[in-house]
Protein backbone atom coordinates (compact mmCIF):
# COMPACT_ATOMS: atom_id res chain seq x y z
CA UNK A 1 -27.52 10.79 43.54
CA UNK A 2 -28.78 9.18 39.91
CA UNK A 3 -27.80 12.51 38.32
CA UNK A 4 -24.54 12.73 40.06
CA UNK A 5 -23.40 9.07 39.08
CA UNK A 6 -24.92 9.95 35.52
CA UNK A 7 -22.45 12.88 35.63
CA UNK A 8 -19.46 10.80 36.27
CA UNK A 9 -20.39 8.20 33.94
CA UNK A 10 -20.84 10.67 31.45
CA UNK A 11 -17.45 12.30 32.26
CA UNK A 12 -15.83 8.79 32.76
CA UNK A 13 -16.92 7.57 29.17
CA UNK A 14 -16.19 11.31 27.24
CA UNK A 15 -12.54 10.62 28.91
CA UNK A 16 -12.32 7.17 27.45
CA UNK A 17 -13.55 7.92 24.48
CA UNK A 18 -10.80 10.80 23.75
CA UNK A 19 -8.41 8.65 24.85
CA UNK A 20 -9.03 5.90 21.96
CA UNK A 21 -5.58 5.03 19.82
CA UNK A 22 -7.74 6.68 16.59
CA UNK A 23 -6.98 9.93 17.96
CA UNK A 24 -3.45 9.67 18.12
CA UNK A 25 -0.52 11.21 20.49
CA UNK A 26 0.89 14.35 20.96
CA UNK A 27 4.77 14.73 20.63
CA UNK A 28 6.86 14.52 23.82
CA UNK A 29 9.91 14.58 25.11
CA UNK A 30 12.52 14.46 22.51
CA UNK A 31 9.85 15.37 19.76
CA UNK A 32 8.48 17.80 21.48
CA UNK A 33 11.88 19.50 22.47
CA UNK A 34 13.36 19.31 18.83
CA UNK A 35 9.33 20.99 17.45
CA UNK A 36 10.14 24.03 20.24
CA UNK A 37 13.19 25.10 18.49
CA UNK A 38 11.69 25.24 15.19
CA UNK A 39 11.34 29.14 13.69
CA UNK A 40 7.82 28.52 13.09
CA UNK A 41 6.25 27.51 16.95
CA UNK A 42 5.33 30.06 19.22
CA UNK A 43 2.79 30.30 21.90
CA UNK A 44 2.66 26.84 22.13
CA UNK A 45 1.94 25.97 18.98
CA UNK A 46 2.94 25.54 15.63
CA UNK A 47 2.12 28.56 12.74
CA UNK A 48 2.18 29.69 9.34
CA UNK A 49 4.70 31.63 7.53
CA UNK A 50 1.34 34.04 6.48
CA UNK A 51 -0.93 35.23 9.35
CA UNK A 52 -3.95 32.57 8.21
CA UNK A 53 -6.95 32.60 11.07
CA UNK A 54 -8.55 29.58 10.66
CA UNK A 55 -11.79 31.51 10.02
CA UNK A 56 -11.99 34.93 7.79
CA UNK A 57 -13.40 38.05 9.76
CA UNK A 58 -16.74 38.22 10.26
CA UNK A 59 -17.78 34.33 9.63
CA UNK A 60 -18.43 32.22 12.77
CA UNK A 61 -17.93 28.36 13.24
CA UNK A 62 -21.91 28.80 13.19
CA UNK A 63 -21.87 29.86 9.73
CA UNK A 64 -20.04 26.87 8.93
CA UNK A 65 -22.08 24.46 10.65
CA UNK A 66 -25.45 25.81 8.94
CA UNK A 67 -23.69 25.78 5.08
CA UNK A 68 -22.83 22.20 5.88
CA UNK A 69 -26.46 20.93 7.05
CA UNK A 70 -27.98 22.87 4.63
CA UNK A 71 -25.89 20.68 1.88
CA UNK A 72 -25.82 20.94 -2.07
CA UNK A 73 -27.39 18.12 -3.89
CA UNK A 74 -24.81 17.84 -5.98
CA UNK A 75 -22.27 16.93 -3.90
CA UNK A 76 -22.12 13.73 -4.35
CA UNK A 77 -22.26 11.89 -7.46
CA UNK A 78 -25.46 10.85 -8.97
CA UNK A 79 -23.96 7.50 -10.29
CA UNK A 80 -20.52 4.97 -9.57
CA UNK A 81 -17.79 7.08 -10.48
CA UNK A 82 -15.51 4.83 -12.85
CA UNK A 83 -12.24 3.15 -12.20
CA UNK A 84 -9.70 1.02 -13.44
CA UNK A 85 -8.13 -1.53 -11.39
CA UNK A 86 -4.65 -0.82 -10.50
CA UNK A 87 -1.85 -2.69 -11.60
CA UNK A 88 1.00 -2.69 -8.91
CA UNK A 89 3.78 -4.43 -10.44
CA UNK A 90 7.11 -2.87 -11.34
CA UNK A 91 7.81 -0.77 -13.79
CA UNK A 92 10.58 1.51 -15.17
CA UNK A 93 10.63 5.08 -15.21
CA UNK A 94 7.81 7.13 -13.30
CA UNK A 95 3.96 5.90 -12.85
CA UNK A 96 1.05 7.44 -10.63
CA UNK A 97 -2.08 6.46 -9.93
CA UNK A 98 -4.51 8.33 -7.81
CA UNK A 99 -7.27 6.88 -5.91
CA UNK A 100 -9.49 9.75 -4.88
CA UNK A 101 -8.78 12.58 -2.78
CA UNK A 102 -5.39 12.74 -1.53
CA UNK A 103 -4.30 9.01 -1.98
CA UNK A 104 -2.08 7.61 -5.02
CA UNK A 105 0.83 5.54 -5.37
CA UNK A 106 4.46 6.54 -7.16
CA UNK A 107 5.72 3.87 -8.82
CA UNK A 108 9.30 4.91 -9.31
CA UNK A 109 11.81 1.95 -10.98
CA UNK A 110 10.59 -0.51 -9.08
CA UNK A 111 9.80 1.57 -6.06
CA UNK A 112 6.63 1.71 -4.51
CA UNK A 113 5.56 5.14 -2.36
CA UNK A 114 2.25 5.40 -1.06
CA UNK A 115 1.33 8.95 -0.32
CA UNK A 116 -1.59 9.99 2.18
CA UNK A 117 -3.47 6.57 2.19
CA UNK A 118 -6.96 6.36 3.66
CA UNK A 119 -8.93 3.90 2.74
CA UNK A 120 -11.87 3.79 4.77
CA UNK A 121 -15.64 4.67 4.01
CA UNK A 122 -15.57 8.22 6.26
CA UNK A 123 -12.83 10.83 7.26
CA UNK A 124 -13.28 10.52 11.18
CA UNK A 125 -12.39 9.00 13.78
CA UNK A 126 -15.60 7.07 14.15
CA UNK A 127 -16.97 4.16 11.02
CA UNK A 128 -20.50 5.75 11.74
CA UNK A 129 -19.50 9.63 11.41
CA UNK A 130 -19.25 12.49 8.51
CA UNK A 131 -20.03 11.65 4.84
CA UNK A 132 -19.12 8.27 3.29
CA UNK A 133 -17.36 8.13 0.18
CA UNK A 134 -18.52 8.17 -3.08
CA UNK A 135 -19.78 5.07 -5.02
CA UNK A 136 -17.14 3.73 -6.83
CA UNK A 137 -14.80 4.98 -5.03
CA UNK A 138 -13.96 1.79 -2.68
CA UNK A 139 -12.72 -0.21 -5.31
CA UNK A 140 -9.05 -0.65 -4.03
CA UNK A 141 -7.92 -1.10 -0.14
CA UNK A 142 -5.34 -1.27 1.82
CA UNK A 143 -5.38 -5.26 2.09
CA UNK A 144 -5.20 -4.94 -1.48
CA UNK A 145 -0.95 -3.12 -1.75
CA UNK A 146 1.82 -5.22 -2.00
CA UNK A 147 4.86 -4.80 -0.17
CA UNK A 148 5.76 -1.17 0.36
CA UNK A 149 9.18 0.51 0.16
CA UNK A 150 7.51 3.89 1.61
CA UNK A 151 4.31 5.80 3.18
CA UNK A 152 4.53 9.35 2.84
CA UNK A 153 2.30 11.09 5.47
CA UNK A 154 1.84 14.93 5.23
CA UNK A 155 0.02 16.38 8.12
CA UNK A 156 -2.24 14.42 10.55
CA UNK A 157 -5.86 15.12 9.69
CA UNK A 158 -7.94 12.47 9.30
CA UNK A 159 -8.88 12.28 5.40
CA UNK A 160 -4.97 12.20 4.91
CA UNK A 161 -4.03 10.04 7.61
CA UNK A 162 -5.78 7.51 8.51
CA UNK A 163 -6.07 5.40 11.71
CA UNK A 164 -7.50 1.67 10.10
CA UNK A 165 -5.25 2.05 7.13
CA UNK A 166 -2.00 2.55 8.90
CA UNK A 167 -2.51 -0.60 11.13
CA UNK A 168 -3.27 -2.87 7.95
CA UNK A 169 -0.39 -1.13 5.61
CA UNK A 170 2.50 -0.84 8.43
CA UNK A 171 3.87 -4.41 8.65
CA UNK A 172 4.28 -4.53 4.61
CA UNK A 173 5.99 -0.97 4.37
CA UNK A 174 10.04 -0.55 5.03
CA UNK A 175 9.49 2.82 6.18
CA UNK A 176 7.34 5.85 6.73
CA UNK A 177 7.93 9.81 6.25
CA UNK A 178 6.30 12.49 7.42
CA UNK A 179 6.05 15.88 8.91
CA UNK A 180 7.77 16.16 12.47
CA UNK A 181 5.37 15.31 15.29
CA UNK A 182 2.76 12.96 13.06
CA UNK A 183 5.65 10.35 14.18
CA UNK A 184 3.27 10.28 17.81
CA UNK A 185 0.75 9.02 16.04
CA UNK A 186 2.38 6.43 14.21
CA UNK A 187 4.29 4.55 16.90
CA UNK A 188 0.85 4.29 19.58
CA UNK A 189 0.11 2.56 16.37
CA UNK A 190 2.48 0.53 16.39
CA UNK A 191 4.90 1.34 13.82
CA UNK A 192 8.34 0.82 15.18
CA UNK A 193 10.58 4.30 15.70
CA UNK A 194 13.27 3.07 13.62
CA UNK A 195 10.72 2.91 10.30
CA UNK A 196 9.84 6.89 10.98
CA UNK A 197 11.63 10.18 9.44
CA UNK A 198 9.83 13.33 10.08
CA UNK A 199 11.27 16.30 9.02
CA UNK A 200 10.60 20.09 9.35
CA UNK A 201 10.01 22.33 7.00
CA UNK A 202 13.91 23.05 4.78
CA UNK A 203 15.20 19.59 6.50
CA UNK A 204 15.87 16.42 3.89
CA UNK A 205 16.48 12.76 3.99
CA UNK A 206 17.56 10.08 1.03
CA UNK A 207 15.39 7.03 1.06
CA UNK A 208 16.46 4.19 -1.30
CA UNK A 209 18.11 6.78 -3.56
CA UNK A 210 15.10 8.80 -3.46
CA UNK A 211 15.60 12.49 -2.14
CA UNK A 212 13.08 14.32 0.08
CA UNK A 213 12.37 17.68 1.28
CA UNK A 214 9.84 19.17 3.71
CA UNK A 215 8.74 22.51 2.27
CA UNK A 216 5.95 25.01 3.56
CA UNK A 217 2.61 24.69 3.59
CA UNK A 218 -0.37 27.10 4.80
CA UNK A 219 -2.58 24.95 6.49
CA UNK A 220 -2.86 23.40 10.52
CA UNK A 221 -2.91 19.87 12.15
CA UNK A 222 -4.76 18.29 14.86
CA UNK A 223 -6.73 15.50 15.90
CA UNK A 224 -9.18 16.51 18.89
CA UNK A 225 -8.98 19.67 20.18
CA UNK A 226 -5.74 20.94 20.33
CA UNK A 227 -4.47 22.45 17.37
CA UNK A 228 -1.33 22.38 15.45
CA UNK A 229 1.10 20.30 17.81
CA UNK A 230 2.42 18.61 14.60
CA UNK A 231 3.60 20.14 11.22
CA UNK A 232 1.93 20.11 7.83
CA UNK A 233 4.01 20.22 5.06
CA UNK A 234 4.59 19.51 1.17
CA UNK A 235 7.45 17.28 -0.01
CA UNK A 236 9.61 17.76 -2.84
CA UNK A 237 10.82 14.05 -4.07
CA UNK A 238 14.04 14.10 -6.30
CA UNK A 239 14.86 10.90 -8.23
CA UNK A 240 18.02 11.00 -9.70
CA UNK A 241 16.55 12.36 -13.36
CA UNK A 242 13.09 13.64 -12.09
CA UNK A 243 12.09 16.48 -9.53
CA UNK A 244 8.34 16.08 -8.23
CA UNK A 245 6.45 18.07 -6.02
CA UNK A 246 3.68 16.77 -3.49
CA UNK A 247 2.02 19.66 -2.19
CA UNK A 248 -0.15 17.84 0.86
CA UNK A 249 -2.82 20.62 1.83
CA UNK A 250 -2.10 24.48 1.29
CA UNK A 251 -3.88 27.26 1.03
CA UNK A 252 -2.24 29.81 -1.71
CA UNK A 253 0.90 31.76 -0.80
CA UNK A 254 4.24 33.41 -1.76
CA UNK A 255 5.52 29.73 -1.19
CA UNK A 256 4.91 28.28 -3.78
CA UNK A 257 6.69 30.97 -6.36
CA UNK A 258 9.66 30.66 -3.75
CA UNK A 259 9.89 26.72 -4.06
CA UNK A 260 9.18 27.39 -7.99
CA UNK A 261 12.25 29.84 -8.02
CA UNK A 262 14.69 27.66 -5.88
CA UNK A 263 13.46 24.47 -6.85
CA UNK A 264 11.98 24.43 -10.05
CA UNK A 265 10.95 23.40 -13.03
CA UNK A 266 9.04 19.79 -12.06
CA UNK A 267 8.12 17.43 -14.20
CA UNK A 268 4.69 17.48 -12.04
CA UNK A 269 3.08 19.23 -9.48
CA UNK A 270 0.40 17.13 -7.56
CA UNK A 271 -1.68 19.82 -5.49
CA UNK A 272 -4.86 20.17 -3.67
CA UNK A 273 -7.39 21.37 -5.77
CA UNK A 274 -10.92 20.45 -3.55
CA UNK A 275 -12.99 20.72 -0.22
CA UNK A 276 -12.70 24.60 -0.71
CA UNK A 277 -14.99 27.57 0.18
CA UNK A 278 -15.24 31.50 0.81
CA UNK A 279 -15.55 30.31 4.44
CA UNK A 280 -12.16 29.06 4.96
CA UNK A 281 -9.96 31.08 2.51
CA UNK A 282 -6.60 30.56 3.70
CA UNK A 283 -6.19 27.01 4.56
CA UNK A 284 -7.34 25.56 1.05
CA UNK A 285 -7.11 26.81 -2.52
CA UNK A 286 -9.89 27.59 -4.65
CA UNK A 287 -9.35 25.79 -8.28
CA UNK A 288 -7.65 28.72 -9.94
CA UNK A 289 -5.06 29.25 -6.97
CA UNK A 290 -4.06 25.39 -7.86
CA UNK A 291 -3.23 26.39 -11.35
CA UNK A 292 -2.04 29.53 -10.26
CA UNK A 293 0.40 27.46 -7.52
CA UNK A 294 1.56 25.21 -10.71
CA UNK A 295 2.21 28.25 -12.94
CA UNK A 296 4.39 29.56 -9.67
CA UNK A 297 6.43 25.84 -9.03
CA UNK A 298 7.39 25.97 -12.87
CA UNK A 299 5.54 22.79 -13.13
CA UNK A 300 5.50 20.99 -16.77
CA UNK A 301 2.27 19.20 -15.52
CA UNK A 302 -0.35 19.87 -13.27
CA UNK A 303 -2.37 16.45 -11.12
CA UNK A 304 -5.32 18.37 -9.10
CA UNK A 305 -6.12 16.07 -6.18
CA UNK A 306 -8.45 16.30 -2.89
CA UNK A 307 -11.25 15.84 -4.69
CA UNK A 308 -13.56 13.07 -6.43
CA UNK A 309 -13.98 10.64 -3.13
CA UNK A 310 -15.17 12.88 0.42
CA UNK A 311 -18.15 15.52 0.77
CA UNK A 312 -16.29 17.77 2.73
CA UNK A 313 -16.89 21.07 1.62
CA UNK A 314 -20.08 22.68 -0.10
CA UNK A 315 -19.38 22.57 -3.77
CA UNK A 316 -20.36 20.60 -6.54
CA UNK A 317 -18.09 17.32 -6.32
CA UNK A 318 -16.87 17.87 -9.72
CA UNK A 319 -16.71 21.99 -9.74
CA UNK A 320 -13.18 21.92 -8.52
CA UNK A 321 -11.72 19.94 -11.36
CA UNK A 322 -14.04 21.77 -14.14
CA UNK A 323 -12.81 24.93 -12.98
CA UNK A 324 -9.25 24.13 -12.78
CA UNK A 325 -8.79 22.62 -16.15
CA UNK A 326 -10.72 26.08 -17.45
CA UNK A 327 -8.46 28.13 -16.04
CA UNK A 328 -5.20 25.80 -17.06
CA UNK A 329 -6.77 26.06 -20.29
CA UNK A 330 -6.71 29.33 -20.25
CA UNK A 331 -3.28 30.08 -18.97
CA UNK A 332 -2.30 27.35 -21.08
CA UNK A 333 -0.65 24.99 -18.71
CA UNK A 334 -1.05 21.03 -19.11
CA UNK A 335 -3.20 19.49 -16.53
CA UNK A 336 -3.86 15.87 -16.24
CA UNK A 337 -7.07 14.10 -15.27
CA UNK A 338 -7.20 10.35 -14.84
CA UNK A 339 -10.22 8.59 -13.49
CA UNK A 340 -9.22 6.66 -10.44
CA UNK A 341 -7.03 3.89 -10.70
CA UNK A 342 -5.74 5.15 -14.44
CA UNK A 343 -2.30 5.47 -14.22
CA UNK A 344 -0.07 8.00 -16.05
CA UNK A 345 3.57 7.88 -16.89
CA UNK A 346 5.92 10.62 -16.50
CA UNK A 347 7.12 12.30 -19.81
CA UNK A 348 4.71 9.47 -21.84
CA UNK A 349 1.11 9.33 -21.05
CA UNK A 350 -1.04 11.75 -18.98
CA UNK A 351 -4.93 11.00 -19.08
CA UNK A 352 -7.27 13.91 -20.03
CA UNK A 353 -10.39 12.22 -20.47
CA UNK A 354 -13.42 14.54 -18.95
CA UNK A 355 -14.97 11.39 -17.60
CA UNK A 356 -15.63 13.69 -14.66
CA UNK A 357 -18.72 15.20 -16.68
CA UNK A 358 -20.55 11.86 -17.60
C-alpha cells in the first residue's frame, strides 16, 4: 500500500511539475491549423529544409551526457568578465549592444528592440538547474529596460527565451515578434494576443516603420519533450536606409548564400558563433561556418554572438570568438567584438578590443 501511494504521489507531482507555466504551451487550434499547412511540417512536426538528425551517426545521447560531466576547466572564466553599463536613451541612426549570449538591444532612431532576452542566472526551467552564468555577466536585468517598442523572440529554447524575463519585460513592451507557435508560450504568460506577430519562414510584417522577415534556420524547438511544435527562425530587419540580419540559432547551410543572394549585402550580420561541438554538427555552427555564413549573407560586418555568458557546450568559453576572428582575419572580413554592454554604431564605431584574452 506505502509503495502504491508513493507511486501516485510520485506520478501526481512529475504531472504537476510538467505542467508549470515555465514550460510553456503548445499551439492549438487556430495556431496549430495555420503551422499544418506550412511546407515545412510533416509527421507531426515541424523540419528542416536539410535532413539534420539531431545527433550525427554513430554518437548516442550517452556520449553527450559523459562529455558534459566530464567538463573542461576552462569553460568558464577564471575572473569577472568586463562590462560597461548600458546607456538606453535615444539615439539617431543604428546602436547595438550585446549582453552575452544571444541577448542585445537595437537602438534604431529612437526605437528600442530587444532581441532574445534572458536574464536569469541558468538556461532552464528550474533557478537551481544547469550552469550559472558567468561572473560579470549579471550586470544588467530586465528590471533594469525602459519602455520597449519591441521583443524579438526567435525559437523557444530556454537560453533564448526566457520564462522570468518575459513576465518582468511584457507590461513595458508595445509588442512582441516571433516565430509562429512561440506565440503559446507567450500568452499562458500573459502577454495579450493582440501584442504577438509570429510569422513563418518567407512571411513579413512592418512594425513602427521597421520591416521584418522570417527566414530559415537549421535548428529545432521545444520545451519538454516534444520536439519542434514551434518554428525557429532568423529575421531579416529592414529600416528604411539599413538591411540587418539576426540569424537566431543555425547550424550552416545553403541558406544562408540564398538569403545573401536575394537579400543581400547587410550592413551586419549578427550570428551564432558558440555552444558548438563535433557531437551536434548540424544544429550549431562551428566558428569558421559563422564567418563562412557572413561571407555567404554579403555582410559588411560580422557580430558573433551565443557565447561569453552560458557553459553549454564543451569548449573553451572564449575558443569560439578566437577562432572566428582568425578565420575573418583570414578571409578578410570585418568582425566586431565588444565586451558586454559596449555599444557599436552602425557605419561609425565597431569595437575590436581582444578583451576576450585578458
Amino acid at each position: 500500500m506505502y509503495v502504491l501511494i508513493l507511486i501516485v504521489a510520485l506520478i501526481g507531482f512529475s504531472f504537476w511539475t510538467l505542467n508549470l507555466p515555465v514550460f510553456g504551451s503548445l499551439p492549438e487550434r487556430e495556431r496549430l491549423t495555420k503551422i499544418k499547412t506550412l511546407q515545412n511540417y510533416g509527421q507531426g512536426e515541424l523540419t528542416n529544409r536539410s535532413l539534420t538528425p539531431t545527433l550525427p551517426e554513430g554518437v548516442t545521447y550517452w556520449d553527450i551526457i559523459l562529455g558534459m560531466l566530464k567538463g573542461n576547466k576552462n569553460g568558464r572564466p577564471k575572473k569577472a568578465l568586463p562590462f560597461l553599463k548600458p546607456d538606453f536613451s535615444s539615439v539617431e541612426g543604428i546602436k547595438i549592444t550585446w549582453f552575452g549570449h544571444s541577448s542585445y538591444l537595437l537602438q534604431i532612431d529612437g526605437l528600442r528592440v530587444l532581441v532574445d532576452p534572458v536574464f536569469s542566472s541558468r538556461t532552464s526551467p528550474f533557478s537551481f538547474i544547469g550552469t550559472k552564468n558567468f561572473e560579470g555577466t549579471d550586470f544588467v536585468k530586465a528590471e533594469d529596460f525602459p519602455e520597449l517598442d519591441l521583443i524579438l523572440i526567435s525559437h523557444d529554447h530556454y537560453d533564448h527565451l526566457d520564462y522570468q524575463s518575459v513576465l518582468k519585460l511584457k507590461d513595458k513592451t508595445k509588442h512582441f515578434i516571433t516565430s509562429i507557435g512561440v506565440g503559446a508560450h507567450l500568452e499562458r504568460w500573459g502577454v495579450p494576443t493582440d501584442k504577438i506577430t509570429e510569422l513563418a519562414w518567407g512571411e513579413e510584417k512592418e512594425i513602427a516603420g521597421l520591416k521584418f522577415l522570417a527566414r530559415t534556420a537549421r535548428h529545432f524547438s521545444g520545451r519538454k519533450f516534444k520536439r519542434n511544435q514551434s518554428l525557429w527562425s532568423a529575421f531579416i530587419l529592414q529600416t528604411a536606409q539599413h538591411k540587418l540580419y539576426l540569424g537566431g540559432d543555425s547550424g550552416y547551410d545553403r541558406h544562408f548564400k540564398e538569403d545573401g543572394e536575394q537579400y543581400g549585402p547587410f550592413d551586419l550580420a549578427i550570428l551564432e558563433c558558440g555552444q558548438y561541438n563535433v557531437n551536434w554538427p548540424l544544429i550549431h555552427m562551428f566558428p569558421e561556418q559563422t564567418v563562412q555564413a557572413a561571407i555567404d549573407l554579403k555582410a559588411k560586418v560580422l557580430l558573433p554572438v551565443h557565447w561569453g555568458k552560458f557553459t553549454l557546450a564543451t569548449h573553451d568559453w572564449n575558443e569560439p570568438i578566437i577562432r572566428a576572428v582568425k578565420k575573418g582575419e583570414e578571409e578578410g572580413l570585418h568582425i566586431t567584438t565588444p565586451m558586454l554592454g559596449e555599444p557599436l554604431t552602425l557605419g561609425k564605431s565597431y569595437p575590436s578590443n581582444k578583451w576576450y584574452l585578458d
